[in-house]
N, C-alpha and C. Protein backbone atom coordinates (compact mmCIF):
# COMPACT_ATOMS: atom_id res chain seq x y z
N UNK A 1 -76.25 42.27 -87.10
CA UNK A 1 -75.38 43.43 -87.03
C UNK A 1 -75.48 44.07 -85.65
N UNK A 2 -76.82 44.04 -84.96
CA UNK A 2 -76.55 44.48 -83.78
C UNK A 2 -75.66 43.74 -82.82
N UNK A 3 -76.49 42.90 -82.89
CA UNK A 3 -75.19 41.87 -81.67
C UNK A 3 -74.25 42.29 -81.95
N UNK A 4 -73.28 42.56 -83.17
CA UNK A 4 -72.04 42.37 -83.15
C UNK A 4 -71.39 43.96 -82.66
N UNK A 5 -72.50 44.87 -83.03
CA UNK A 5 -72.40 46.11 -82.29
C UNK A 5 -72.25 46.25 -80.91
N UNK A 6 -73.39 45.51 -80.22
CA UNK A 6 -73.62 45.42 -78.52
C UNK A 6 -71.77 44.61 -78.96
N UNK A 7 -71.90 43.55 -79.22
CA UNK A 7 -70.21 42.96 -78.71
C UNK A 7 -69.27 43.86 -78.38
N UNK A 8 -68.92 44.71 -79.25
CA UNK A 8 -68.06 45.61 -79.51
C UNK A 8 -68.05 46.59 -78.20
N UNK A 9 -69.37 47.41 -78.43
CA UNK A 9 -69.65 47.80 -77.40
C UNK A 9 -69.30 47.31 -76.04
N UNK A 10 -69.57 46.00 -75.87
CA UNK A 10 -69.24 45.66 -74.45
C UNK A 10 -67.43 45.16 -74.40
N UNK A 11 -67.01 45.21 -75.56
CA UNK A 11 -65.37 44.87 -75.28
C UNK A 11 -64.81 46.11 -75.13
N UNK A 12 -65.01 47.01 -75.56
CA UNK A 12 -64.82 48.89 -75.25
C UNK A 12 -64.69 48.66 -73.70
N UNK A 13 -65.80 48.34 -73.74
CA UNK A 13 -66.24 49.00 -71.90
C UNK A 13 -65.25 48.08 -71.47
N UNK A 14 -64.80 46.98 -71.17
CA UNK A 14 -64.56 46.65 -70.03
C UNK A 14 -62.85 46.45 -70.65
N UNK A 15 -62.82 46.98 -72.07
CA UNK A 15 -60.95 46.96 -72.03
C UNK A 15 -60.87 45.24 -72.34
N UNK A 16 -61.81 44.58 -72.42
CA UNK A 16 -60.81 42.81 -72.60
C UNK A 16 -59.72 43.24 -73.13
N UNK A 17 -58.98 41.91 -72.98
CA UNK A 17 -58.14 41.75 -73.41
C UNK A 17 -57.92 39.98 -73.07
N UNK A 18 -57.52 39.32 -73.85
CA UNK A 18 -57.10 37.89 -73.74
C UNK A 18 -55.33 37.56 -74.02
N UNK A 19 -55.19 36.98 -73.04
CA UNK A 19 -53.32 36.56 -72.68
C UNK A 19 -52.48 37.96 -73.28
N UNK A 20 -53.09 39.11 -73.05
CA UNK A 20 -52.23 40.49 -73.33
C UNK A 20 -51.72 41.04 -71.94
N UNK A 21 -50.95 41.72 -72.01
CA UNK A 21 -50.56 42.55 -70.76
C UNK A 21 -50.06 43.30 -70.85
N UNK A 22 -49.80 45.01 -69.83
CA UNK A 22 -49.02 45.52 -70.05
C UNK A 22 -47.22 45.55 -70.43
N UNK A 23 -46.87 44.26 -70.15
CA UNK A 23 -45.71 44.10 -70.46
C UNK A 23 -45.50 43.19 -71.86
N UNK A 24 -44.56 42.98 -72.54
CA UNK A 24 -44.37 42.30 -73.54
C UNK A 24 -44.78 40.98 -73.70
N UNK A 25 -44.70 40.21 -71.85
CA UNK A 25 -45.09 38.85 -72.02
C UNK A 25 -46.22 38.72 -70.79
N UNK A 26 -47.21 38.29 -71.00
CA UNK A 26 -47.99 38.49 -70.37
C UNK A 26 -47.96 37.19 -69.44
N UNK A 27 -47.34 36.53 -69.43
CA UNK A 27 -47.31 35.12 -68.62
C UNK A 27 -46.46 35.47 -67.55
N UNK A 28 -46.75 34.99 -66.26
CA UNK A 28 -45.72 34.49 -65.76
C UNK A 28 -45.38 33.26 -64.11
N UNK A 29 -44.39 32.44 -64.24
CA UNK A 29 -44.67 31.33 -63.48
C UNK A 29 -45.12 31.70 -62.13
N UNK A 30 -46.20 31.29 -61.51
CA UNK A 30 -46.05 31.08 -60.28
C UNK A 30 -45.60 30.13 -59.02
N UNK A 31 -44.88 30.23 -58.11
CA UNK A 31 -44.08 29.48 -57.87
C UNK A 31 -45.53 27.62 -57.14
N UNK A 32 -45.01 27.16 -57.55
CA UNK A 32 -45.61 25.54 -57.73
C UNK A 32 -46.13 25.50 -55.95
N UNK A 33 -45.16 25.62 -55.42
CA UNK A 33 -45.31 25.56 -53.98
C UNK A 33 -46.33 25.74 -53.01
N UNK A 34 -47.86 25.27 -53.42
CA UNK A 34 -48.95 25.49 -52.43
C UNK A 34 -49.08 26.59 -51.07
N UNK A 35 -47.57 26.45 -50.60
CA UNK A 35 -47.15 26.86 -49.48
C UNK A 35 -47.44 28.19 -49.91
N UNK A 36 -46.63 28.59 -50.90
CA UNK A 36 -45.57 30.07 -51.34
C UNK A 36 -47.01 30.93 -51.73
N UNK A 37 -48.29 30.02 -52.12
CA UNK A 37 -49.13 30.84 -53.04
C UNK A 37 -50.06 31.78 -52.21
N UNK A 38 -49.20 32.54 -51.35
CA UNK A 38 -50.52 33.49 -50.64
C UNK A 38 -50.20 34.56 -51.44
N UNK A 39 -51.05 35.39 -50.59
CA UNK A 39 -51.49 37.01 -51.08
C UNK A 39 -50.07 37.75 -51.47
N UNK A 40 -49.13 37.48 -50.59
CA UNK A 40 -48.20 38.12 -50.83
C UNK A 40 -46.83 37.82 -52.30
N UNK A 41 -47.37 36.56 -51.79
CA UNK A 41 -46.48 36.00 -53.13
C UNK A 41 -47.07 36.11 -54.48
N UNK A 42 -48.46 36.35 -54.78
CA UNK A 42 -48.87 36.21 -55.58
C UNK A 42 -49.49 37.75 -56.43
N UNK A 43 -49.37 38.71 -55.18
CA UNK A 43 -48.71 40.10 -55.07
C UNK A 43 -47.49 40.70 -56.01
N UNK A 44 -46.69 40.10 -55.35
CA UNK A 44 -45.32 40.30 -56.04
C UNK A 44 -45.28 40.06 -57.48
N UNK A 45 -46.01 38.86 -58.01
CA UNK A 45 -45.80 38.43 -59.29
C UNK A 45 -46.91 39.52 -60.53
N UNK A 46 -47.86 39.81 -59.51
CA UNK A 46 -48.98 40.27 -60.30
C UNK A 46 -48.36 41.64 -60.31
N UNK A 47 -47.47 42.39 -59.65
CA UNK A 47 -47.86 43.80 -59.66
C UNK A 47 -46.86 44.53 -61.22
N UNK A 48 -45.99 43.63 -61.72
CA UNK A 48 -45.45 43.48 -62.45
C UNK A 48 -46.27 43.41 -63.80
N UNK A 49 -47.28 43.42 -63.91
CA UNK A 49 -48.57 43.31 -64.72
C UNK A 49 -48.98 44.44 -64.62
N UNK A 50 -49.92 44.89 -63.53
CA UNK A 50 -50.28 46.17 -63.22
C UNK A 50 -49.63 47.35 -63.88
N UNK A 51 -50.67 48.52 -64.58
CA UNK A 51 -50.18 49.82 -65.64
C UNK A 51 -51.35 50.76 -64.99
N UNK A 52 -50.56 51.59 -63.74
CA UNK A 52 -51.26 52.57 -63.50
C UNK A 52 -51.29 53.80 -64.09
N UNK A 53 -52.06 54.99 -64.78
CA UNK A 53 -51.55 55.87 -65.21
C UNK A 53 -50.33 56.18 -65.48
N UNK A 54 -49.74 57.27 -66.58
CA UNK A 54 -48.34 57.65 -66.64
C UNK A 54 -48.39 58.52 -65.75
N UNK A 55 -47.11 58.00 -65.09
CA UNK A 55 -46.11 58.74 -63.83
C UNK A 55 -46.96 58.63 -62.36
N UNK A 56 -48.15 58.00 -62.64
CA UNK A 56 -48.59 57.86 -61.39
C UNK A 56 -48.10 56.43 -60.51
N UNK A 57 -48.46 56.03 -59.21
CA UNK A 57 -48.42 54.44 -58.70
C UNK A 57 -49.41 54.33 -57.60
N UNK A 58 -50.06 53.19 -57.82
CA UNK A 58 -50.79 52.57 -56.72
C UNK A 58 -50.16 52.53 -55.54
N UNK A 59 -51.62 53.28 -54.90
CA UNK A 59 -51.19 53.74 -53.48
C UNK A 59 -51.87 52.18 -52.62
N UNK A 60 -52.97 51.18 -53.08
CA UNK A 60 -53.96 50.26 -52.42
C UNK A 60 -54.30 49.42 -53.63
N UNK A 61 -53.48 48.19 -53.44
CA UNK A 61 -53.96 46.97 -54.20
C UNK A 61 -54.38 46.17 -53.71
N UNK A 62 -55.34 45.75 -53.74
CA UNK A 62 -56.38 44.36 -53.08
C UNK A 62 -56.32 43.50 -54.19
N UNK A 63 -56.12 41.93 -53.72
CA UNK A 63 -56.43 40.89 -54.44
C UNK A 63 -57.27 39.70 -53.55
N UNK A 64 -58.11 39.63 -54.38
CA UNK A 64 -58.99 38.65 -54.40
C UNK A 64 -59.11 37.21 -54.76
N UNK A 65 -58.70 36.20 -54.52
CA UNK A 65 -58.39 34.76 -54.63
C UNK A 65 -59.52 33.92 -55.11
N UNK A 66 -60.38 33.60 -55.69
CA UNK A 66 -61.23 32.52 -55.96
C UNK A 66 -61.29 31.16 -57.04
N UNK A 67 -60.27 30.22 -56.71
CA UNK A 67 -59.89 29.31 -57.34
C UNK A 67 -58.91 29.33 -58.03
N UNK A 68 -58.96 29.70 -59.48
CA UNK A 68 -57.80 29.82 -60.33
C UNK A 68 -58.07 31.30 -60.99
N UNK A 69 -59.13 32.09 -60.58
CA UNK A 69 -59.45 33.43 -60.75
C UNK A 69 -58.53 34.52 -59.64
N UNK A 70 -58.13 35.33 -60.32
CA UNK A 70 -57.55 36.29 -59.38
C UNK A 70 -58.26 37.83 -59.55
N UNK A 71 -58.60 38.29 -58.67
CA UNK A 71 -59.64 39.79 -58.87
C UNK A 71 -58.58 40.93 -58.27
N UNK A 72 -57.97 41.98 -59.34
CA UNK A 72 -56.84 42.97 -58.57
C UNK A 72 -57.48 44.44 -58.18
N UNK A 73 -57.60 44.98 -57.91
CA UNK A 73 -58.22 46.09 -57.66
C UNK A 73 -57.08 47.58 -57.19
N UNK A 74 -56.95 48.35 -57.90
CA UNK A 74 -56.06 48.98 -58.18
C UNK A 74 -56.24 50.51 -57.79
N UNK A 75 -56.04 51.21 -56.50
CA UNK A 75 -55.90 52.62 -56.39
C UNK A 75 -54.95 53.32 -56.43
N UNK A 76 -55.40 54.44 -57.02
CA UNK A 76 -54.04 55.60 -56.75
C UNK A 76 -54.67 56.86 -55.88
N UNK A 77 -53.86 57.21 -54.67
CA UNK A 77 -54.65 58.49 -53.81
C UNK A 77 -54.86 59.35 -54.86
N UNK A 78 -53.86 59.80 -55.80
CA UNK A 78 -54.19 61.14 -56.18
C UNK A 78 -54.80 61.08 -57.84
N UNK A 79 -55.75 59.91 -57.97
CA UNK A 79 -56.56 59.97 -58.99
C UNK A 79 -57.89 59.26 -58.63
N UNK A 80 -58.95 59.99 -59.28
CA UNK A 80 -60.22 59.28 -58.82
C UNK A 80 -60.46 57.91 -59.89
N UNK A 81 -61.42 57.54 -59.42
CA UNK A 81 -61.78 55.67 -60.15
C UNK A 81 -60.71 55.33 -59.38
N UNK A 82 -60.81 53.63 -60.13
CA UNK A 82 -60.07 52.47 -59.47
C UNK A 82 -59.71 51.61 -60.80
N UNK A 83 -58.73 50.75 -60.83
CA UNK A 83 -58.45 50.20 -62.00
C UNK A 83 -58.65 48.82 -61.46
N UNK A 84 -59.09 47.92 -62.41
CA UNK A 84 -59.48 46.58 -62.00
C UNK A 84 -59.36 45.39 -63.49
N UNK A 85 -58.37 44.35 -62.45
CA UNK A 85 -57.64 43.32 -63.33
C UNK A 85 -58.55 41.96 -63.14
N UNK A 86 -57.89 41.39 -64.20
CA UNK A 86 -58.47 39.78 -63.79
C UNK A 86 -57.88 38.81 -64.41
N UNK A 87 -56.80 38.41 -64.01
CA UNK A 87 -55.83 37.30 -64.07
C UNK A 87 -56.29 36.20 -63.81
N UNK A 88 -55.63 35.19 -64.43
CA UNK A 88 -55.95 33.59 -64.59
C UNK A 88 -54.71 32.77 -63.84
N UNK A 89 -54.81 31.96 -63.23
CA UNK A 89 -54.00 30.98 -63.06
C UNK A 89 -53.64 29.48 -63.41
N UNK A 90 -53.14 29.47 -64.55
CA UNK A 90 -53.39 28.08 -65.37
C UNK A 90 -52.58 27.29 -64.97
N UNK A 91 -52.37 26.26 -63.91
CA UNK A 91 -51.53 26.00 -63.32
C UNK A 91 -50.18 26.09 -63.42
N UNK A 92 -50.35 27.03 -62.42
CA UNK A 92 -48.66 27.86 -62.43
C UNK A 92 -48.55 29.12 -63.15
N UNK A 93 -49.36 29.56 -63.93
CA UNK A 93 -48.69 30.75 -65.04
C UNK A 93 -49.77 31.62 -65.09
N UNK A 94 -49.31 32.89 -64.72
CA UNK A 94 -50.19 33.59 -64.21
C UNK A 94 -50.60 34.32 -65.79
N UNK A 95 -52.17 34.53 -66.21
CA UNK A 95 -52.20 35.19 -67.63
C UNK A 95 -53.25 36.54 -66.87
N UNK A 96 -53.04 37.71 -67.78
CA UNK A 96 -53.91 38.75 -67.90
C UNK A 96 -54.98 38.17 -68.63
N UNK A 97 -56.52 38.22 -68.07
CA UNK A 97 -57.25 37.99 -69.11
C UNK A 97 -58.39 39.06 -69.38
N UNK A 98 -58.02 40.08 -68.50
CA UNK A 98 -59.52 41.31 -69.30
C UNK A 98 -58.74 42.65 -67.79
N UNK A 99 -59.24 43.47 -68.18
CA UNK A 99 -59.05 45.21 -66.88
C UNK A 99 -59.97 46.08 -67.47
N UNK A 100 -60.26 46.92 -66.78
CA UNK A 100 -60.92 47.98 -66.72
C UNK A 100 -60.29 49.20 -65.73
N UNK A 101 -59.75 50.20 -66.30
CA UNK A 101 -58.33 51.15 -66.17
C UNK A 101 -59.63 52.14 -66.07
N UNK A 102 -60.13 52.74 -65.18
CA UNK A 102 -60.77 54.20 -64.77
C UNK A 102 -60.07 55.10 -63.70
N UNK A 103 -58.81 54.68 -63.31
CA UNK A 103 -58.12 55.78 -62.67
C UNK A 103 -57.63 56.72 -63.21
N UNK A 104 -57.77 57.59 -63.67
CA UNK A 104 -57.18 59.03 -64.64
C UNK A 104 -57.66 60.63 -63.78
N UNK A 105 -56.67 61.49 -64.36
CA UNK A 105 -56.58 63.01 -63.78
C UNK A 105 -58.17 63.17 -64.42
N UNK A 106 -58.68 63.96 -63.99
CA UNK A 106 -59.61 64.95 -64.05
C UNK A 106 -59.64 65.25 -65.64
N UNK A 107 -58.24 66.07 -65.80
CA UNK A 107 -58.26 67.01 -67.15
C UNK A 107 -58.03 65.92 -68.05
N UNK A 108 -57.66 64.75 -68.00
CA UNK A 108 -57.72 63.92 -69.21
C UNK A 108 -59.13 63.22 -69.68
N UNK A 109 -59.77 62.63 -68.31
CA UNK A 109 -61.29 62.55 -68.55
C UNK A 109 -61.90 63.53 -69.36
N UNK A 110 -61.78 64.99 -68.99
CA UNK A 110 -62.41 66.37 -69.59
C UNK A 110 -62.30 65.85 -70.89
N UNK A 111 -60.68 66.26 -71.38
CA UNK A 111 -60.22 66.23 -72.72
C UNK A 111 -60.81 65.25 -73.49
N UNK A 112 -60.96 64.07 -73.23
CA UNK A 112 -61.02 62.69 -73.70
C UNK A 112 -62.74 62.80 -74.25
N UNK A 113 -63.72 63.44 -73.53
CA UNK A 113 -65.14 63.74 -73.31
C UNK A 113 -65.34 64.83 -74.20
N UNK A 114 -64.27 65.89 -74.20
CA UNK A 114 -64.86 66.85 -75.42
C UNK A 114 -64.29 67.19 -76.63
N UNK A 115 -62.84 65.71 -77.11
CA UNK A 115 -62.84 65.21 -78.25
C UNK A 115 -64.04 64.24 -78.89
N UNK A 116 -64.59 63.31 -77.88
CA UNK A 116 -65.96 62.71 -78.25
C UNK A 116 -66.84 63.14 -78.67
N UNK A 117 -67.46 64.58 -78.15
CA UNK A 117 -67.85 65.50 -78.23
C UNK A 117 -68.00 65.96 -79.83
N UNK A 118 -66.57 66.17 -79.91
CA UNK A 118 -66.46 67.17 -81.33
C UNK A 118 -67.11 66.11 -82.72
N UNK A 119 -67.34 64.91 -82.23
CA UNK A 119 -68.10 63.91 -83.15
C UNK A 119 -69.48 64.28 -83.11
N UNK A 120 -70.23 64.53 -84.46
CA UNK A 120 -71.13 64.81 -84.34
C UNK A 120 -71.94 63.85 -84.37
N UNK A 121 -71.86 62.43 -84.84
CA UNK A 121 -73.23 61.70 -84.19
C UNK A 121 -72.83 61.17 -82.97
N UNK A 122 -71.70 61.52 -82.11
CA UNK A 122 -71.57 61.48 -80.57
C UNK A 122 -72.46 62.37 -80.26
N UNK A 123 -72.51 63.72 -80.55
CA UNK A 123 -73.33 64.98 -79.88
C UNK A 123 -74.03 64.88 -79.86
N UNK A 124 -74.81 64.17 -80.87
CA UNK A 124 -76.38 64.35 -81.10
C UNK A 124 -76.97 63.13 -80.30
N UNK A 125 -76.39 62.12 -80.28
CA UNK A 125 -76.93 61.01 -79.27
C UNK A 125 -76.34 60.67 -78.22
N UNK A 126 -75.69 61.64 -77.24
CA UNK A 126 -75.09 61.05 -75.87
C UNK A 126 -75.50 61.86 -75.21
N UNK A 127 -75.94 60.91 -73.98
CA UNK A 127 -76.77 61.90 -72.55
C UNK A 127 -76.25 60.81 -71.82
N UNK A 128 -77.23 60.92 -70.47
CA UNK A 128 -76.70 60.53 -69.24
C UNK A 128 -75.29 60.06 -68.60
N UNK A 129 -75.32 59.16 -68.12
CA UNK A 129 -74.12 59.10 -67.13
C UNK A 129 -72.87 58.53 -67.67
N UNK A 130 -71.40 59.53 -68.23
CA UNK A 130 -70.51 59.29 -68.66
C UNK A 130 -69.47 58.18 -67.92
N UNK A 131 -68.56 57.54 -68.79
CA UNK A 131 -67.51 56.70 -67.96
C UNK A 131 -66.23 56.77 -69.40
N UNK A 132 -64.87 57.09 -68.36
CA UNK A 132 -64.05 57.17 -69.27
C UNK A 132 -63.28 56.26 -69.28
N UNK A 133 -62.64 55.57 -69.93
CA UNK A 133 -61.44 53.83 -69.25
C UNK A 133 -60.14 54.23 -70.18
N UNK A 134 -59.20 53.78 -70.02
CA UNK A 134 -57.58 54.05 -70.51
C UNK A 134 -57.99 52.49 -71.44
N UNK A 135 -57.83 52.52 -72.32
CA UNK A 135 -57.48 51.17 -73.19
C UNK A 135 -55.94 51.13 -73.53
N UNK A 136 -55.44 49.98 -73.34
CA UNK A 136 -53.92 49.68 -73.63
C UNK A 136 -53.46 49.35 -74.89
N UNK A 137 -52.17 49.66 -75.34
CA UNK A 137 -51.81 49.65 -76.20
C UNK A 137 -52.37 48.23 -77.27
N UNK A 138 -52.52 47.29 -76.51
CA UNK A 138 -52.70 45.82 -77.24
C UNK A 138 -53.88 45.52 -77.52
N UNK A 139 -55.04 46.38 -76.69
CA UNK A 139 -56.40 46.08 -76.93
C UNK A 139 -56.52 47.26 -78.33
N UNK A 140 -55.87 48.52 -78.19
CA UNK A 140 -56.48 49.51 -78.90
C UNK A 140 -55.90 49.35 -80.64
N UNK A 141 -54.81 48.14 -80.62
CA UNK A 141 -54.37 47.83 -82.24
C UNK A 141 -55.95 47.09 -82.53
N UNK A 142 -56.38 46.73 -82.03
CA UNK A 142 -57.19 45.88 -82.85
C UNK A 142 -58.51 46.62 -83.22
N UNK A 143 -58.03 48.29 -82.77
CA UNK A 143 -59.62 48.87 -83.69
C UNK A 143 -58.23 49.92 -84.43
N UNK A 144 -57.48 50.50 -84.33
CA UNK A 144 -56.77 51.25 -84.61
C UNK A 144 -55.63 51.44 -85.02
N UNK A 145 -54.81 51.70 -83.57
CA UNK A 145 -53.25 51.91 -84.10
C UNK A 145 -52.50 51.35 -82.49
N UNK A 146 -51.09 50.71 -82.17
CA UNK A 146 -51.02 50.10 -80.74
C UNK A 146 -50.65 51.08 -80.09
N UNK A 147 -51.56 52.45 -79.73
CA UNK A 147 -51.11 52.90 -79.00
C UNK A 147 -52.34 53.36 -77.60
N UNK A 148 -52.17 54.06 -76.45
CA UNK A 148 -53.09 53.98 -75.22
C UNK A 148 -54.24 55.42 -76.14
N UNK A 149 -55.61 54.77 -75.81
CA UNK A 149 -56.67 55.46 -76.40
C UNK A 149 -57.80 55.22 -75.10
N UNK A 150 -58.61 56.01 -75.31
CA UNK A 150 -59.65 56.00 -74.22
C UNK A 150 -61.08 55.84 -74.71
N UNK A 151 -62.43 55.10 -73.85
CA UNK A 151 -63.06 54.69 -74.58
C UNK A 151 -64.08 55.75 -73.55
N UNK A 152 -64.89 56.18 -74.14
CA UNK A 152 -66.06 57.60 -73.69
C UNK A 152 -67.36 56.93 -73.70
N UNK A 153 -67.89 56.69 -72.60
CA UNK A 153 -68.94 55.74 -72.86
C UNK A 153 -70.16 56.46 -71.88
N UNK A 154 -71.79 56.95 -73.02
CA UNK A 154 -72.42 58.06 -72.11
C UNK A 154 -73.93 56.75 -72.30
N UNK A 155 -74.19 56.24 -70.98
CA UNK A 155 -75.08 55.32 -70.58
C UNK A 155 -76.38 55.96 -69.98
N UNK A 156 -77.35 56.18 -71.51
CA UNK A 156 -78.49 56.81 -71.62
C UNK A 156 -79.76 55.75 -71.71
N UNK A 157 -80.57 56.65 -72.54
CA UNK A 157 -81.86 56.46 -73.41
C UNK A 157 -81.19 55.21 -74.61
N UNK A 158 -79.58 55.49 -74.99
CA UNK A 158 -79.04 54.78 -75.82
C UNK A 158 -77.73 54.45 -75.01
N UNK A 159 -77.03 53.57 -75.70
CA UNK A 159 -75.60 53.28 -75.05
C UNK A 159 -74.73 54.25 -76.33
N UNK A 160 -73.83 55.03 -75.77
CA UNK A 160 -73.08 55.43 -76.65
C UNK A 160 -71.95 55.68 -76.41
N UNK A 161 -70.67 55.07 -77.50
CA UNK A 161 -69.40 54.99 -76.86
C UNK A 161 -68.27 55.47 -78.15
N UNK A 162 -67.49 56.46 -77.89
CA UNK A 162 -66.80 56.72 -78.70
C UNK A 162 -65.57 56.39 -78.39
N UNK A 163 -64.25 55.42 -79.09
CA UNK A 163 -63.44 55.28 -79.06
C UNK A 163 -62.05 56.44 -79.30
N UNK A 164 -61.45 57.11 -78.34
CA UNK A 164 -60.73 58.41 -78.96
C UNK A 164 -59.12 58.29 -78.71
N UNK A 165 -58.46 59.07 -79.70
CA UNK A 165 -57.06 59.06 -79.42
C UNK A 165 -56.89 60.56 -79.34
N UNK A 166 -56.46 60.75 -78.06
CA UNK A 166 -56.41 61.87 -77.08
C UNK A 166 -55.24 62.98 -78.29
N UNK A 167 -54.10 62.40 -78.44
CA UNK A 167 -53.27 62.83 -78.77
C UNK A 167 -53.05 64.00 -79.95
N UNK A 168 -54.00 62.98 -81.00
CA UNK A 168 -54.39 63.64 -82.70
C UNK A 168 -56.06 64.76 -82.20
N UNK A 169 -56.72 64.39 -81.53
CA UNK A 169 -57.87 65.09 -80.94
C UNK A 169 -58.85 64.65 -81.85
N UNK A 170 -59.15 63.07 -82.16
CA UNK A 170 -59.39 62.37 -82.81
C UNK A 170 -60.45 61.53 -82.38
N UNK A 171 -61.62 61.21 -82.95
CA UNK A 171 -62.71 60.13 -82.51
C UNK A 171 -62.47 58.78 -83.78
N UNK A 172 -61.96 57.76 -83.06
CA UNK A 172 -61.28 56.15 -83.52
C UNK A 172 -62.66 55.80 -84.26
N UNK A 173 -63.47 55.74 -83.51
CA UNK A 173 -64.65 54.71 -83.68
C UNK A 173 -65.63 54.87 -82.62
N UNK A 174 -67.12 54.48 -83.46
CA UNK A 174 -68.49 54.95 -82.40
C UNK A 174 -68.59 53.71 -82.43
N UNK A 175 -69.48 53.80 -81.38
CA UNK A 175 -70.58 52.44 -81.43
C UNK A 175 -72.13 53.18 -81.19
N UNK A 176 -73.19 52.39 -81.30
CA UNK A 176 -74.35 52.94 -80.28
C UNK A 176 -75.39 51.53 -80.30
N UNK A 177 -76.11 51.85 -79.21
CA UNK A 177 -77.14 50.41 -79.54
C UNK A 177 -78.47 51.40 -79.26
């Protein structure tokens, strides 16, 4: 039962997700052409993937190339964190295969931290150093409901992570190890 707790736990944190994406289809061709496959071309195809905050846009995307791995790295000036992708390239077809979304306003982090909060075996066992992540609609059906939820994760004495939907002022699901 623990393992399957730590599992959980560690799919929270980092948002997996397997062949999901922010868009309906998470695939898409890349052009065959050895030539065509630089940064820029492969730019273009990926950014179409990319889900920066609502109403915000990446101001600094870096991608990272290592074989058939692609590493995206995602800023916005006017939000702190960085959002970070990791796409596959199965020859030719580009798949989402896991992100970790920590670019968010200030006051939604807050909010998100003292709906967790209002859980009382969150309160009683979370200390040290908080981290908040945007989970997407496709990762967050599979503890809940498909819509964007945030995962509150306070990395102590214990690991403790509350799954929340901002909206209802609602705690989804704990974990702790």
């Amino acid at each position: 039962m623990r393992k399957l707790t730590l599992f959980l736990i560690f799919l929270i944190f980092f948002g997996c997700l397997i062949n999901l994406g922010c868009v309906t289809n998470s695939k898409t061709e890349l052009n065959k052409n050895p030539g065509n496959r630089t940064t820029k071309a492969v730019l273009s195809k990926i950014k179409e993937y990319l889900c920066p905050f609502d109403g915000y846009s990446y101001s600094n995307v870096s991608i990272k190339i290592n074989g058939s791995y692609i590493y995206v790295r995602a800023k916005c000036s006017k939000l702190e964190g960085e959002d970070d992708y990791l796409f596959v390239n199965d020859n030719g077809i580009l798949i989402l295969k896991s992100y970790c979304l920590e670019a968010l306003p200030r006051n939604i982090k807050a909010e998100a931290i003292a709906v967790a909060m209002s859980d009382r075996l969150v309160a009683e066992n979370a200390s040290g150093i908080v981290t908040v992540r945007r989970i997407l609609p496709q990762t967050s059906a599979k503890f809940y409901k498909p819509k964007v939820l945030f995962s509150v994760t306070w990395h102590g004495s214990k690991v403790v992570s509350a799954l929340v939907d901002i909206d209802r002022g609602k705690v989804v699901r704990v974990w702790m190890s």
